[in-house]
PDB file of N, CA and C in Angstrom:
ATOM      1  N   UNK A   1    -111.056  -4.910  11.901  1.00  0.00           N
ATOM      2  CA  UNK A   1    -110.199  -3.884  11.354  1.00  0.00           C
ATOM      3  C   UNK A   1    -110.616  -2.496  11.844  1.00  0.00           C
ATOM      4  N   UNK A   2    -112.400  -2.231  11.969  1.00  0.00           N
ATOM      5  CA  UNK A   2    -112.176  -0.880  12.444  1.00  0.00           C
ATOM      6  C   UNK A   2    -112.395  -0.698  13.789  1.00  0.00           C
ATOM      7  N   UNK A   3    -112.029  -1.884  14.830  1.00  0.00           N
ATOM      8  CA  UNK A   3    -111.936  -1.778  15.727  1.00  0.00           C
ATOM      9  C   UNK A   3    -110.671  -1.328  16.239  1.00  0.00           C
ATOM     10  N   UNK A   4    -109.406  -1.303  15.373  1.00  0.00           N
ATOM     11  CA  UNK A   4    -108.125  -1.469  15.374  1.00  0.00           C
ATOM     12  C   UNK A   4    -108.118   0.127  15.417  1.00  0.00           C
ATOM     13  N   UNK A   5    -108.644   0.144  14.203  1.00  0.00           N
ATOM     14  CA  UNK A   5    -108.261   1.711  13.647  1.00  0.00           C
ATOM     15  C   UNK A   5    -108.348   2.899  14.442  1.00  0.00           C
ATOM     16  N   UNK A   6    -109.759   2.584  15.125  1.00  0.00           N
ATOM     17  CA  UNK A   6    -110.234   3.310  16.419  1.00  0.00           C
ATOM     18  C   UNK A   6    -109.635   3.751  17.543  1.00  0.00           C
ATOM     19  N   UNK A   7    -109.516   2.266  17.761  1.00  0.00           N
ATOM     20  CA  UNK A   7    -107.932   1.899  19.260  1.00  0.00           C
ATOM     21  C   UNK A   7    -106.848   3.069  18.763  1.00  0.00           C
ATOM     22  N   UNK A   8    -106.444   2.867  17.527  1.00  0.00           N
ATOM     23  CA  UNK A   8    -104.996   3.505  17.590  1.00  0.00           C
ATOM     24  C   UNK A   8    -105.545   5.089  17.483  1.00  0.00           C
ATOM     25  N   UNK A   9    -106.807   5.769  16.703  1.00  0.00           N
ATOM     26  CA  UNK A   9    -106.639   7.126  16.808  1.00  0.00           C
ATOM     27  C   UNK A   9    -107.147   7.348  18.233  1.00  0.00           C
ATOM     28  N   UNK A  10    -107.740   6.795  19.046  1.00  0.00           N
ATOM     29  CA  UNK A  10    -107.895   6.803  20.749  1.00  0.00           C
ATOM     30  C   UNK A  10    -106.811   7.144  21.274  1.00  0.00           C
ATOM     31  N   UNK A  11    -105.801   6.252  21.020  1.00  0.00           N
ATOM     32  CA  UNK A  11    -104.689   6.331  21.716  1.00  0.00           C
ATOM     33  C   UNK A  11    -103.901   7.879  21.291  1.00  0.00           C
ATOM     34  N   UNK A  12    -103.903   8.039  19.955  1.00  0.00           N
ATOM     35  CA  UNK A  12    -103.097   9.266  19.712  1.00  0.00           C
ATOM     36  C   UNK A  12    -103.863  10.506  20.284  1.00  0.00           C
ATOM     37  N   UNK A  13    -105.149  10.492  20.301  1.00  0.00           N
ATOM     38  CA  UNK A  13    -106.228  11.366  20.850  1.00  0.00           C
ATOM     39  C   UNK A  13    -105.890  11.503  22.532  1.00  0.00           C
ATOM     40  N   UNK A  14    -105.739  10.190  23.214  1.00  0.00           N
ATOM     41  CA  UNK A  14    -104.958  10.296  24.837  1.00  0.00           C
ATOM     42  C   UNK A  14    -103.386  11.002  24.357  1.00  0.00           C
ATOM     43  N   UNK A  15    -102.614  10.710  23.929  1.00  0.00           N
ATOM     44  CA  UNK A  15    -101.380  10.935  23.809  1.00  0.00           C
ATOM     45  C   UNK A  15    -101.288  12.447  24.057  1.00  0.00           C
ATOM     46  N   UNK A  16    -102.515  13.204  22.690  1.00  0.00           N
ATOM     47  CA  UNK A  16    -102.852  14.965  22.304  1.00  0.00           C
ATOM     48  C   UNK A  16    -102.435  15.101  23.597  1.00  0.00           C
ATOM     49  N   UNK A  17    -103.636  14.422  24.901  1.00  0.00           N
ATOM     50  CA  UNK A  17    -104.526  15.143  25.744  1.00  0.00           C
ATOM     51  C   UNK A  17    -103.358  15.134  26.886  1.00  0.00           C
ATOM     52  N   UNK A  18    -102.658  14.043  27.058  1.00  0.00           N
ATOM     53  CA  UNK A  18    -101.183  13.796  28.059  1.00  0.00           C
ATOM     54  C   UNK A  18    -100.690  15.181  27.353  1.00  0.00           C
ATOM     55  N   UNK A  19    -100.293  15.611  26.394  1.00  0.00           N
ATOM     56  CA  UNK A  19     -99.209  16.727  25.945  1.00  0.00           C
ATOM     57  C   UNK A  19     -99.698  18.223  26.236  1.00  0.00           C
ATOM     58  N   UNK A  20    -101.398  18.177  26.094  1.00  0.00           N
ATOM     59  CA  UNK A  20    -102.093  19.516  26.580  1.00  0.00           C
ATOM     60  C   UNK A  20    -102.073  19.592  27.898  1.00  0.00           C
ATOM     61  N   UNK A  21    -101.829  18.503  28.865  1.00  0.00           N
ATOM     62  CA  UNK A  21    -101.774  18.200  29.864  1.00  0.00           C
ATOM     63  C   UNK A  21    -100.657  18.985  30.550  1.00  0.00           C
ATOM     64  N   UNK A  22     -99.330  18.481  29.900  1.00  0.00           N
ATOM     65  CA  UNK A  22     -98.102  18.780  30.298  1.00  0.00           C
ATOM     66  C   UNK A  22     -98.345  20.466  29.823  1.00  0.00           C
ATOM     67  N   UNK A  23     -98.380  21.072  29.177  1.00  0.00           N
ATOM     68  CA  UNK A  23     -98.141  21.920  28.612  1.00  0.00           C
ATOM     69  C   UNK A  23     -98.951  23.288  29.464  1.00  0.00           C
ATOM     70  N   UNK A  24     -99.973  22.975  29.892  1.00  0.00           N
ATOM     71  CA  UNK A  24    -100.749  23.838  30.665  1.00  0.00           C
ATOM     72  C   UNK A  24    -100.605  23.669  32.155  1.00  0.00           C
ATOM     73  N   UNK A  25     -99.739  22.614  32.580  1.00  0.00           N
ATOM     74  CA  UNK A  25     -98.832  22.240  34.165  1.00  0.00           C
ATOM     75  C   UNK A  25     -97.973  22.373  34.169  1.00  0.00           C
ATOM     76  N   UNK A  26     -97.220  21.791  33.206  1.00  0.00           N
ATOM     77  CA  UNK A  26     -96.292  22.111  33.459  1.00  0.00           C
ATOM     78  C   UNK A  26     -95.516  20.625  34.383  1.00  0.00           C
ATOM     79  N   UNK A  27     -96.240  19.644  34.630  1.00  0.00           N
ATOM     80  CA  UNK A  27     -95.787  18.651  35.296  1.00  0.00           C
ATOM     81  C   UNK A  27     -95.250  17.479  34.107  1.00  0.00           C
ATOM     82  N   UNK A  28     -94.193  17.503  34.896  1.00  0.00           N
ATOM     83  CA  UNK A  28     -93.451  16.003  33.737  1.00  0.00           C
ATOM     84  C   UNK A  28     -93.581  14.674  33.426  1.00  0.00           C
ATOM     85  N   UNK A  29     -94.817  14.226  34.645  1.00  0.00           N
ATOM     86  CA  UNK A  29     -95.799  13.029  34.352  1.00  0.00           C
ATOM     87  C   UNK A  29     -96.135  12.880  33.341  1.00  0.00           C
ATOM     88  N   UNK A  30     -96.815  14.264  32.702  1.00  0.00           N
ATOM     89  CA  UNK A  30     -97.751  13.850  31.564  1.00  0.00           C
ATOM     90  C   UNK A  30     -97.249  14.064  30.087  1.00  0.00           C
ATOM     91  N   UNK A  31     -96.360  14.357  30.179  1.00  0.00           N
ATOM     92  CA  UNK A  31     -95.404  14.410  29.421  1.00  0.00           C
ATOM     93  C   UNK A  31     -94.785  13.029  29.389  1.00  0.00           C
ATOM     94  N   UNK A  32     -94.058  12.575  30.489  1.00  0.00           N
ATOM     95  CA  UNK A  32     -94.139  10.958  29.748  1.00  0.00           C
ATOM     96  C   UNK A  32     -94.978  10.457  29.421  1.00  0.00           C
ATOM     97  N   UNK A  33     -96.021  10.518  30.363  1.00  0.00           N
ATOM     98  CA  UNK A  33     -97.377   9.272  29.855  1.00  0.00           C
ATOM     99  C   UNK A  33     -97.622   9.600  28.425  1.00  0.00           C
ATOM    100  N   UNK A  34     -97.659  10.909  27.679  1.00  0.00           N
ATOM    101  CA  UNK A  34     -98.009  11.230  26.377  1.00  0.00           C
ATOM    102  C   UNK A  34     -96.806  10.076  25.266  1.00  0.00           C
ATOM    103  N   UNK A  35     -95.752  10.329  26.222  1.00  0.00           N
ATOM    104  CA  UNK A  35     -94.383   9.912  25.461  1.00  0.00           C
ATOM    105  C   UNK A  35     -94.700   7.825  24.837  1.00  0.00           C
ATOM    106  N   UNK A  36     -95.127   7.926  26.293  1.00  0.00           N
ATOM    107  CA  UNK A  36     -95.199   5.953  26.673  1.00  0.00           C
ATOM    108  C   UNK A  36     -96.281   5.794  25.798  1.00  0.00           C
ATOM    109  N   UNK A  37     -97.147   6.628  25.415  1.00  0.00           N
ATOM    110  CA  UNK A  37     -98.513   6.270  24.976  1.00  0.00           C
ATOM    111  C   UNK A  37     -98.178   6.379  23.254  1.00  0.00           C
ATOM    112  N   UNK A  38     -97.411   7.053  22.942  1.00  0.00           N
ATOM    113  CA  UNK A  38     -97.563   7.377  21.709  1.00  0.00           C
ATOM    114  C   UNK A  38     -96.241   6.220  20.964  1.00  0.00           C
ATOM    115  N   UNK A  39     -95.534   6.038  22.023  1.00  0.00           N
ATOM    116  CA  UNK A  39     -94.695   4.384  21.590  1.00  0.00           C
ATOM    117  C   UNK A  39     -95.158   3.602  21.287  1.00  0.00           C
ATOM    118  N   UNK A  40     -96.489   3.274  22.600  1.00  0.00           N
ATOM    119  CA  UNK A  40     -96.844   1.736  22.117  1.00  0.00           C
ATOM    120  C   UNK A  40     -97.776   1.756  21.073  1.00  0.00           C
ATOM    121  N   UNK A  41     -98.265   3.161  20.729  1.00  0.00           N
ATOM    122  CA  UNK A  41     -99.360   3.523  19.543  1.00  0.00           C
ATOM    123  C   UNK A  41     -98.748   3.069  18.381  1.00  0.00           C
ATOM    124  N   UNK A  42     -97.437   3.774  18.373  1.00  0.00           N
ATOM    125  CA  UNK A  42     -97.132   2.928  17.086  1.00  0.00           C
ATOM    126  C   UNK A  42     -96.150   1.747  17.011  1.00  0.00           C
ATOM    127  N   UNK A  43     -96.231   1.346  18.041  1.00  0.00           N
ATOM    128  CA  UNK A  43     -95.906  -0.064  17.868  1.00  0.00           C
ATOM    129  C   UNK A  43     -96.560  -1.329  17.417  1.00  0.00           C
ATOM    130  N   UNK A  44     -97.802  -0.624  18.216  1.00  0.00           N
ATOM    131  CA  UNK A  44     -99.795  -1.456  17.714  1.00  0.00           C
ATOM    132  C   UNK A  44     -99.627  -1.113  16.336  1.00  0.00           C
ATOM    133  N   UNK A  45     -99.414   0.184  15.722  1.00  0.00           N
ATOM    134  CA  UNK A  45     -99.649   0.847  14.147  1.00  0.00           C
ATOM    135  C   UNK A  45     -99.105  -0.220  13.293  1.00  0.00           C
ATOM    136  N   UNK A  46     -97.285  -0.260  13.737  1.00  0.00           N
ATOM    137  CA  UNK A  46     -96.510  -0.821  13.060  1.00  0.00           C
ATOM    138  C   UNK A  46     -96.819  -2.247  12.424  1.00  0.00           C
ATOM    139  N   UNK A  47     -97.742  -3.230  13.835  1.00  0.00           N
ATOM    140  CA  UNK A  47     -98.050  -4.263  14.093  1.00  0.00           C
ATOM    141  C   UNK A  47     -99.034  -4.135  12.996  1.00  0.00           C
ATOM    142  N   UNK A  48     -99.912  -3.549  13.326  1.00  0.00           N
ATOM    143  CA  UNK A  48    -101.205  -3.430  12.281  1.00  0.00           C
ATOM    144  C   UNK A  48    -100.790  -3.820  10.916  1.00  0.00           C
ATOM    145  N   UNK A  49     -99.965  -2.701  10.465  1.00  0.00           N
ATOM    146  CA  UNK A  49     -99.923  -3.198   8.835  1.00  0.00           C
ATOM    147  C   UNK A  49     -99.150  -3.787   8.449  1.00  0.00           C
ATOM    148  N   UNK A  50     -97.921  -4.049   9.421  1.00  0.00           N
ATOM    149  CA  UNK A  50     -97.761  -5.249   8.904  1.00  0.00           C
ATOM    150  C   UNK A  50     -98.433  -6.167   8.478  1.00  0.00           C
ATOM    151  N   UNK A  51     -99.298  -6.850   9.788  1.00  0.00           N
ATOM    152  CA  UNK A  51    -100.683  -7.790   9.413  1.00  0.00           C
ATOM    153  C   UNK A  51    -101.299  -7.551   7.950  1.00  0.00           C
ATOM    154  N   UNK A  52    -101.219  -6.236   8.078  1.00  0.00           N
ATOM    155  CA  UNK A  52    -102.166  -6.232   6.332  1.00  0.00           C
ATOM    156  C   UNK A  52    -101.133  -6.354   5.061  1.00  0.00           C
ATOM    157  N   UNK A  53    -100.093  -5.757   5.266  1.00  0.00           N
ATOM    158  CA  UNK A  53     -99.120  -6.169   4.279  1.00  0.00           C
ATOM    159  C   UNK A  53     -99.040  -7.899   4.028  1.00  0.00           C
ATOM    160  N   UNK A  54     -98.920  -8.655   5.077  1.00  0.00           N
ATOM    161  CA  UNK A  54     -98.657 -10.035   5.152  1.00  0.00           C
ATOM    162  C   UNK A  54    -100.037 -11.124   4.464  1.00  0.00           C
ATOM    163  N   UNK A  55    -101.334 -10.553   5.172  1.00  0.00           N
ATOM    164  CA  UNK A  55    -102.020 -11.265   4.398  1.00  0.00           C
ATOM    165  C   UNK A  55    -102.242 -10.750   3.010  1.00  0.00           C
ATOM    166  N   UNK A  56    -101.878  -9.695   2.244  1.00  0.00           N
ATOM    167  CA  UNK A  56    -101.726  -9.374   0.903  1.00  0.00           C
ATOM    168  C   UNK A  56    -101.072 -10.363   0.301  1.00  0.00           C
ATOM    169  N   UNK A  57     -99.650 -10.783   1.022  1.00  0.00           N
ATOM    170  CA  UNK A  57     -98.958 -11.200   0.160  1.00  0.00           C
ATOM    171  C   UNK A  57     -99.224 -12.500   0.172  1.00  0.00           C
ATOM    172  N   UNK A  58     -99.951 -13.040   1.120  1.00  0.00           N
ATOM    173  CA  UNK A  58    -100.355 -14.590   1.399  1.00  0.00           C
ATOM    174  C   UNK A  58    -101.485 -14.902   0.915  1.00  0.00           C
TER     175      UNK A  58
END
């Protein structure tokens, strides 16, 4: 579990760093990559608690 937890504030922590990225370039790479990164972040998130919602109820 807090290996999970980690992963996902990592990822939002890359996501920050893609957007400080874009923002001080000005290049539109990193601006997606921030974009792509912060999708599948919470897609993992979403995934996550579900998992914990599910074994609650099981």
């Amino acid at each position: 579990m807090l290996l999970f937890r980690w992963l996902i504030l990592l990822l939002l922590l890359a996501a920050a760093v893609c957007f400080a990225f874009y923002a001080g370039t000005g290049q539109p790479k990193f601006k997606r990559y921030g974009f792509v990164i912060t999708k599948w972040t919470l897609i993992a998130a979403f995934v996550f608690f579900a998992v914990l919602i599910l074994e609650r109820l099981g």
